[in-house]
PDB file of N, CA and C in Angstrom:
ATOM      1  N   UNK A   1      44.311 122.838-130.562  1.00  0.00           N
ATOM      2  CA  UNK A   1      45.381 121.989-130.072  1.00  0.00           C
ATOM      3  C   UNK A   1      44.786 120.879-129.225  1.00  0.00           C
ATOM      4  N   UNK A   2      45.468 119.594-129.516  1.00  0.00           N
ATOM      5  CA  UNK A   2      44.842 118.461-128.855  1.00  0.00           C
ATOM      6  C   UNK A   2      45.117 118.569-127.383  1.00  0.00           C
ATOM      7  N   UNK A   3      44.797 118.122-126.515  1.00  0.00           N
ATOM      8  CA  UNK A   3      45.667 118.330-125.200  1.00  0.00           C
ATOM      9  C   UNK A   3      45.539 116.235-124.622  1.00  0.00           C
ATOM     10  N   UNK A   4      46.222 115.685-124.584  1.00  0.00           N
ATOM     11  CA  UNK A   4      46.681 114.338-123.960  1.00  0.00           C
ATOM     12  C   UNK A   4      47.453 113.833-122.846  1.00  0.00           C
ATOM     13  N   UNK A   5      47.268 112.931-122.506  1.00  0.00           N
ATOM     14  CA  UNK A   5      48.394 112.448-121.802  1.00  0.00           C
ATOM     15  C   UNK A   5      49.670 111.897-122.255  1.00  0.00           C
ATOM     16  N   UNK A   6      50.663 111.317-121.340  1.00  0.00           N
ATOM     17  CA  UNK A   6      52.370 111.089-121.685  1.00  0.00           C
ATOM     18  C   UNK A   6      51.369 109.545-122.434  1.00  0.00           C
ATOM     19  N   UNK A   7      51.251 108.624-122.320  1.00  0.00           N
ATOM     20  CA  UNK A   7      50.263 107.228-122.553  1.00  0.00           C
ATOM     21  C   UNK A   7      49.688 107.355-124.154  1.00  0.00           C
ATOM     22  N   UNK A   8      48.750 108.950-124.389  1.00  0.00           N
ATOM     23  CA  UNK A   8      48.242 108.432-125.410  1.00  0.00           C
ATOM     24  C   UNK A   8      48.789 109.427-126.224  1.00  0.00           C
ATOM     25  N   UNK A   9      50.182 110.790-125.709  1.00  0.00           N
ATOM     26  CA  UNK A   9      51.026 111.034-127.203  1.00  0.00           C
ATOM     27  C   UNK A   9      51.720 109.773-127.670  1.00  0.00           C
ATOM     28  N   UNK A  10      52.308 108.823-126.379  1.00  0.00           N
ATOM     29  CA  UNK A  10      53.013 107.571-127.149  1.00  0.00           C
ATOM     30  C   UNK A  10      52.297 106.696-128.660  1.00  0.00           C
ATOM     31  N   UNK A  11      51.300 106.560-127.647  1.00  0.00           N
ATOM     32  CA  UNK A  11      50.678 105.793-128.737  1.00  0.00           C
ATOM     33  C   UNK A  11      49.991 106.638-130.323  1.00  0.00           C
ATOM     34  N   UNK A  12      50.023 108.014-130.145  1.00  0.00           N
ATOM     35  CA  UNK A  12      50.236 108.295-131.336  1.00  0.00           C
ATOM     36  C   UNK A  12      50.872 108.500-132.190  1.00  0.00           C
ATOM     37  N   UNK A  13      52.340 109.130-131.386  1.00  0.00           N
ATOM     38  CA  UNK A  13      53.192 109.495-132.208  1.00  0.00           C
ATOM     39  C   UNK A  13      54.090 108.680-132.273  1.00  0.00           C
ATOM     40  N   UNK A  14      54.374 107.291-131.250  1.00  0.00           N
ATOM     41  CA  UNK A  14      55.603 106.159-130.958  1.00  0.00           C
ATOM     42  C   UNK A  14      56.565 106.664-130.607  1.00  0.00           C
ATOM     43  N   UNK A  15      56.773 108.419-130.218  1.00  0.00           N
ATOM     44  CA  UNK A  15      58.001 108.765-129.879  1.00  0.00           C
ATOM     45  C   UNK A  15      57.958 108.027-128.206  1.00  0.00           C
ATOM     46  N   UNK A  16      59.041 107.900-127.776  1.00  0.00           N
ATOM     47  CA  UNK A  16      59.397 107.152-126.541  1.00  0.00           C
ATOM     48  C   UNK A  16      59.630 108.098-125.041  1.00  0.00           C
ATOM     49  N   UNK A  17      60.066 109.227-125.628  1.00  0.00           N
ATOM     50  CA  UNK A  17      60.418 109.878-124.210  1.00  0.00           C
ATOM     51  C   UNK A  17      59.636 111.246-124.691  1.00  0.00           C
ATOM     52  N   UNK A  18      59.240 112.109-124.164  1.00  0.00           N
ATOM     53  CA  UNK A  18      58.561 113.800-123.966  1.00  0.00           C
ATOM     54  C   UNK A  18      59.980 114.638-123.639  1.00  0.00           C
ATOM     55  N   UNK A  19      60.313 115.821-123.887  1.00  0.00           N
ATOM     56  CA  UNK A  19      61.548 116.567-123.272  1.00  0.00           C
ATOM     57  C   UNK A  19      60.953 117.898-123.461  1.00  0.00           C
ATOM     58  N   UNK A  20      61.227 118.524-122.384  1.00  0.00           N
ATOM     59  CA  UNK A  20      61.324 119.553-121.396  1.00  0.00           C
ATOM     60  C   UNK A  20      62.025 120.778-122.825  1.00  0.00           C
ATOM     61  N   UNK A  21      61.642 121.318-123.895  1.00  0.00           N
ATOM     62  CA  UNK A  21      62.244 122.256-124.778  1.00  0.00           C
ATOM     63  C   UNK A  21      63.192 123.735-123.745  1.00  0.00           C
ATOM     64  N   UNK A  22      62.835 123.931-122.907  1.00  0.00           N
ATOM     65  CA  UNK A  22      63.389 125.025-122.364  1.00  0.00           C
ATOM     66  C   UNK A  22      64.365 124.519-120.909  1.00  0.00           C
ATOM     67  N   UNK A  23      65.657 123.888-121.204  1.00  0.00           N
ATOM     68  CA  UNK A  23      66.631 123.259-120.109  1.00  0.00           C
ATOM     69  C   UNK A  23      66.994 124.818-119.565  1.00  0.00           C
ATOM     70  N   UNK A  24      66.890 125.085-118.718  1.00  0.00           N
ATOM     71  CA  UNK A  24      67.391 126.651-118.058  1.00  0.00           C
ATOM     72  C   UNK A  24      67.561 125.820-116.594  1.00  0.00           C
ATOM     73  N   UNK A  25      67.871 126.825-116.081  1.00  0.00           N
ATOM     74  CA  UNK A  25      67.723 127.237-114.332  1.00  0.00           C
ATOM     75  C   UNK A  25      67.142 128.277-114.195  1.00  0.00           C
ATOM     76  N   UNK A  26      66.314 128.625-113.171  1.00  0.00           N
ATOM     77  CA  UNK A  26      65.130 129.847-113.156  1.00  0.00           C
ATOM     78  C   UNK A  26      66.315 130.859-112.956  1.00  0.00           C
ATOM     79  N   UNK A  27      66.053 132.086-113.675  1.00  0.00           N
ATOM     80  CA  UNK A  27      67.291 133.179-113.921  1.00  0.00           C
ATOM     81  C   UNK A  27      68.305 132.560-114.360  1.00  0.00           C
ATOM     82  N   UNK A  28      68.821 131.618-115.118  1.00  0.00           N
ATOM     83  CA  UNK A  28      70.148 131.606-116.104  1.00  0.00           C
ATOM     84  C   UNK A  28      69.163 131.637-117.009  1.00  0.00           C
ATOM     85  N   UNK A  29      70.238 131.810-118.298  1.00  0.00           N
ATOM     86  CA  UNK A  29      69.978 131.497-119.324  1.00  0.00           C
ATOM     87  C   UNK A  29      69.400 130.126-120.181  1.00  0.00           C
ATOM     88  N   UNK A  30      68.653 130.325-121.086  1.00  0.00           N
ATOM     89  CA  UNK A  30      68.422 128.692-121.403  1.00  0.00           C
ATOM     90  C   UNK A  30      69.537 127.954-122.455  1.00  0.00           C
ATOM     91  N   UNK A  31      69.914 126.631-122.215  1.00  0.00           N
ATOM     92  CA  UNK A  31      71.130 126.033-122.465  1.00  0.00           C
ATOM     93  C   UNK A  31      71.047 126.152-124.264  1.00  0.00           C
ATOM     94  N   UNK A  32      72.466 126.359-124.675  1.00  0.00           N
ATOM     95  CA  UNK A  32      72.620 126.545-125.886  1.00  0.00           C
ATOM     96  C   UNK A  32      73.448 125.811-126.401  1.00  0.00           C
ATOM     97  N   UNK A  33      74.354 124.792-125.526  1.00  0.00           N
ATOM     98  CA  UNK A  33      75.411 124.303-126.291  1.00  0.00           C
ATOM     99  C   UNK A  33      75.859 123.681-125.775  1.00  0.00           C
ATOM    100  N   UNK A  34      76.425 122.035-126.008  1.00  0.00           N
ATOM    101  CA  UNK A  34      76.577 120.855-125.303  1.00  0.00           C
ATOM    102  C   UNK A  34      77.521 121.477-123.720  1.00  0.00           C
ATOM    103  N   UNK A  35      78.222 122.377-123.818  1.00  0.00           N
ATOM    104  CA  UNK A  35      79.003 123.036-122.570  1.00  0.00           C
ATOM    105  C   UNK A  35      78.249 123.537-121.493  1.00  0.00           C
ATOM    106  N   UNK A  36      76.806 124.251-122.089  1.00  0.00           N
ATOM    107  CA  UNK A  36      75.896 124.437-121.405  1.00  0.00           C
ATOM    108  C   UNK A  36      75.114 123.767-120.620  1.00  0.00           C
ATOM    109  N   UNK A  37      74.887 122.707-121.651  1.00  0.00           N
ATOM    110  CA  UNK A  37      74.143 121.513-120.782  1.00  0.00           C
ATOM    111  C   UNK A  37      74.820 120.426-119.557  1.00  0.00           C
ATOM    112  N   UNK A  38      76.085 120.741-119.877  1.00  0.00           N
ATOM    113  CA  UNK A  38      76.962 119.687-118.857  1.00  0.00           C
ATOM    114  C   UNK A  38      76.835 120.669-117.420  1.00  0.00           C
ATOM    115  N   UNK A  39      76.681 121.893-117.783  1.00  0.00           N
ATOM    116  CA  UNK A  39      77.048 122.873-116.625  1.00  0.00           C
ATOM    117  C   UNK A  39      75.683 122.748-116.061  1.00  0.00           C
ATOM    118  N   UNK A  40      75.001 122.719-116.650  1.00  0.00           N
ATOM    119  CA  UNK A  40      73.151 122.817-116.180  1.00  0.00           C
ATOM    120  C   UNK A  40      73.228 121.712-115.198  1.00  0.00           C
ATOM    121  N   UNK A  41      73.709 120.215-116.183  1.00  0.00           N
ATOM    122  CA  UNK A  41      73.301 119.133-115.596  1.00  0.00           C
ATOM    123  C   UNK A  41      74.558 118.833-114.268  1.00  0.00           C
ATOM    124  N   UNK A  42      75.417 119.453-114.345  1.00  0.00           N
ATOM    125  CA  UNK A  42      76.370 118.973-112.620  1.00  0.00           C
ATOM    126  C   UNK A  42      76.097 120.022-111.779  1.00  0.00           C
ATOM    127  N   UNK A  43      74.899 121.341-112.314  1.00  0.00           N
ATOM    128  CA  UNK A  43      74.636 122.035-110.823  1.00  0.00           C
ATOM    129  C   UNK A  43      73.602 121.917-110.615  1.00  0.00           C
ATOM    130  N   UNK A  44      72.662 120.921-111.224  1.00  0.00           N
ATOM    131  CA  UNK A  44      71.409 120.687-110.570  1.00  0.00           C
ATOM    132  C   UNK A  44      71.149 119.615-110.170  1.00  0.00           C
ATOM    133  N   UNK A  45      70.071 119.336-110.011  1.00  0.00           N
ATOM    134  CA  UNK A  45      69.705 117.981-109.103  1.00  0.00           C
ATOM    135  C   UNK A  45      69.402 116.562-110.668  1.00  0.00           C
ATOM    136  N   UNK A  46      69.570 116.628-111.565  1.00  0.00           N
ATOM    137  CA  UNK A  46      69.256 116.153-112.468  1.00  0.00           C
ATOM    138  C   UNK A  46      69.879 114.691-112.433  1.00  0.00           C
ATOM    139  N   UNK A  47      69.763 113.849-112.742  1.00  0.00           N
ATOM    140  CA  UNK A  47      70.469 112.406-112.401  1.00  0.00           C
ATOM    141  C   UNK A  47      71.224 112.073-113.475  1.00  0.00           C
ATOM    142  N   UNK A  48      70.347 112.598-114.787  1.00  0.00           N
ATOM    143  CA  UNK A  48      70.871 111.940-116.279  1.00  0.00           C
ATOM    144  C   UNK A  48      70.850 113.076-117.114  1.00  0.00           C
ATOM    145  N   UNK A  49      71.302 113.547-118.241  1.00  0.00           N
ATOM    146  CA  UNK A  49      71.657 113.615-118.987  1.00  0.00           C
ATOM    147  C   UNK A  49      71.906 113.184-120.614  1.00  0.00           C
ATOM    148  N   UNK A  50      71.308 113.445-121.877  1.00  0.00           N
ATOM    149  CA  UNK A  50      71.050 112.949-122.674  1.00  0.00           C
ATOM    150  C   UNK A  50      71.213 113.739-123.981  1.00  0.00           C
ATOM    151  N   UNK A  51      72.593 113.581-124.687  1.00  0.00           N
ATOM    152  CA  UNK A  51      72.985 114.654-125.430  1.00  0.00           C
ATOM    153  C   UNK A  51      73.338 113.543-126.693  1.00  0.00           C
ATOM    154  N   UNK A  52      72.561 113.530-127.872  1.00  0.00           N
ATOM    155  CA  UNK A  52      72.744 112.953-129.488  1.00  0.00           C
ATOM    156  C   UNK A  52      72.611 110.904-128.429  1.00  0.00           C
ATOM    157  N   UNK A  53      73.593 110.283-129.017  1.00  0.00           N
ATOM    158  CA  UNK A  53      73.382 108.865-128.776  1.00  0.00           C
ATOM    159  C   UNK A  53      74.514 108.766-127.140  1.00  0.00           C
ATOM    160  N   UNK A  54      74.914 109.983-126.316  1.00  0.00           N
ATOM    161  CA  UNK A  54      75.085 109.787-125.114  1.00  0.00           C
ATOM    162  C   UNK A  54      74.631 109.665-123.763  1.00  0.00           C
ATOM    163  N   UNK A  55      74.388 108.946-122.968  1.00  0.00           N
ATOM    164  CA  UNK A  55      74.045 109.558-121.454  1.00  0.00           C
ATOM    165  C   UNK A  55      74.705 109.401-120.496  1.00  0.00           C
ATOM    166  N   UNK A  56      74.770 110.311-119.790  1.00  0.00           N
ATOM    167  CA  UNK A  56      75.303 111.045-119.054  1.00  0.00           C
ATOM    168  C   UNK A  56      75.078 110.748-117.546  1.00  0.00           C
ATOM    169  N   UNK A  57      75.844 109.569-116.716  1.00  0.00           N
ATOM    170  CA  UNK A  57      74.823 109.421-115.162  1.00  0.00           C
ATOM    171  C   UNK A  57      75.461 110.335-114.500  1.00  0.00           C
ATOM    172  N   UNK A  58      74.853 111.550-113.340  1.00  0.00           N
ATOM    173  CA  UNK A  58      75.326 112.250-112.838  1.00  0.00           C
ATOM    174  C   UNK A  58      76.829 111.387-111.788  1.00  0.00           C
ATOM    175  N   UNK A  59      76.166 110.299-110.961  1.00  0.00           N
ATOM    176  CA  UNK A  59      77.115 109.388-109.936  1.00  0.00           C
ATOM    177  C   UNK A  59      78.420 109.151-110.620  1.00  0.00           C
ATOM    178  N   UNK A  60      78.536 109.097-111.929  1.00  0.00           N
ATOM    179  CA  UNK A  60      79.603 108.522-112.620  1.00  0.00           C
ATOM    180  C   UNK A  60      80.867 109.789-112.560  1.00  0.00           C
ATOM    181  N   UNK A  61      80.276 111.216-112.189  1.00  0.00           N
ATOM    182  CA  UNK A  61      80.589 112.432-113.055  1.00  0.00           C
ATOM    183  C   UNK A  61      81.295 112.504-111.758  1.00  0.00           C
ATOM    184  N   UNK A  62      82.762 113.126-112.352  1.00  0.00           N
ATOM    185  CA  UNK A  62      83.530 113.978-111.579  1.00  0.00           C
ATOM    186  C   UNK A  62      82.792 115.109-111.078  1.00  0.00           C
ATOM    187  N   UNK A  63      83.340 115.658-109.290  1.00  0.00           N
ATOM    188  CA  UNK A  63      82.649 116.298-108.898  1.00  0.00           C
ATOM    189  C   UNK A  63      82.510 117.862-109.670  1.00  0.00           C
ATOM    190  N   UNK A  64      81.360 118.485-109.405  1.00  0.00           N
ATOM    191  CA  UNK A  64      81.674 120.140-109.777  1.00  0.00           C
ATOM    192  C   UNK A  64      82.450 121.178-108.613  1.00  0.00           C
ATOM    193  N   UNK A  65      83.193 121.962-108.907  1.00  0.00           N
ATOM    194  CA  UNK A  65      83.832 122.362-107.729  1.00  0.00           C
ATOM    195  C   UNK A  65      83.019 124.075-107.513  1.00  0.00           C
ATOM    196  N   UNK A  66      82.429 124.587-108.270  1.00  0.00           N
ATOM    197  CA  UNK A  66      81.364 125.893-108.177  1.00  0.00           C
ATOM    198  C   UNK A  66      80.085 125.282-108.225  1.00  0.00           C
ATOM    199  N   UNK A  67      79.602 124.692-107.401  1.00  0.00           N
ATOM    200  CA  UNK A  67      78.606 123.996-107.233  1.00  0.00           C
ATOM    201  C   UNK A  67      78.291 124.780-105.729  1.00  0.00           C
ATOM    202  N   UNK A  68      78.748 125.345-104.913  1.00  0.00           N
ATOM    203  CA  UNK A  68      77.679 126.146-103.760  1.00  0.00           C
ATOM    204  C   UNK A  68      77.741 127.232-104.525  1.00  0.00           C
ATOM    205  N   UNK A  69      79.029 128.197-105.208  1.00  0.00           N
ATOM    206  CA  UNK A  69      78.863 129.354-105.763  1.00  0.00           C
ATOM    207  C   UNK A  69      77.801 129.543-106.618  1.00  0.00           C
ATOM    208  N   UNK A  70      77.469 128.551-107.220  1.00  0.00           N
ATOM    209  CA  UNK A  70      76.042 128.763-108.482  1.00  0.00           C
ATOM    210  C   UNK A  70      74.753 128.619-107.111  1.00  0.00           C
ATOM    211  N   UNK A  71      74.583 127.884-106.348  1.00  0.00           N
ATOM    212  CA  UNK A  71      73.100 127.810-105.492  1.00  0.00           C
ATOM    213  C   UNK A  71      73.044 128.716-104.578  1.00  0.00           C
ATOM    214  N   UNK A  72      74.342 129.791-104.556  1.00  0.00           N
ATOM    215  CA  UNK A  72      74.199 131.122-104.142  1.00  0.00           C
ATOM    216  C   UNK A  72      73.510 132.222-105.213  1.00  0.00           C
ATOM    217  N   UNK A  73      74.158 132.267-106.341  1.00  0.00           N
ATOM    218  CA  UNK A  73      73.895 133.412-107.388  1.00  0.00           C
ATOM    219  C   UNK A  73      72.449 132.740-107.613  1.00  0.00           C
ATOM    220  N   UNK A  74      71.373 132.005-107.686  1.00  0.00           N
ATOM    221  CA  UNK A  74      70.384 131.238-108.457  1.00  0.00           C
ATOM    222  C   UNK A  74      69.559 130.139-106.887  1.00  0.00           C
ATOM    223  N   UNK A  75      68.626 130.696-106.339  1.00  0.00           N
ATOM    224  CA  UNK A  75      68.318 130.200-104.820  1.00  0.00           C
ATOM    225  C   UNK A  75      66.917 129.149-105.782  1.00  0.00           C
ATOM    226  N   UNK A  76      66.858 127.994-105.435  1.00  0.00           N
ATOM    227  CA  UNK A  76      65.826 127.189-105.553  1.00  0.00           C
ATOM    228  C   UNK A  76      64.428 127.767-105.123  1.00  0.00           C
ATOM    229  N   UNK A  77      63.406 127.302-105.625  1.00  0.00           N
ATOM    230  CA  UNK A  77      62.374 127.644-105.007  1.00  0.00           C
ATOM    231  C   UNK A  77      61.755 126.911-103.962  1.00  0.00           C
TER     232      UNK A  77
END
């Protein structure tokens, strides 16, 4: 396996962005389904969001209202 930087996979492969294959929270589950990912992305610190040709700015997003109940069940490191 080759091992590279973000600089020279671009320039090999022209893909534009790298992504993270395993979206979880340490102890949840890993996200399975656009419902999942909205829930991932308004209880974490994540800014954006990026689901088929949408994105998602967190500032734009109605608030989450189980947003201390989840950073109770799931403590940051």
């Amino acid at each position: 396996m080759k091992i590279m930087g973000i600089s020279a996979f671009y320039h090999d492969s022209a893909a534009a962005l790298i992504d993270n294959t395993s979206l979880n929270v340490k102890g949840d589950r890993i996200v399975c389904s656009p419902e999942d990912a909205s829930q991932c992305f308004m209880l974490t610190e994540m800014d954006y969001l990026a689901m088929g040709n949408l994105l998602f700015e967190k500032s734009k997003q109605p608030s989450w209202s189980d947003q201390d109940l989840w950073r109770e069940e799931f403590r940051q490191d």
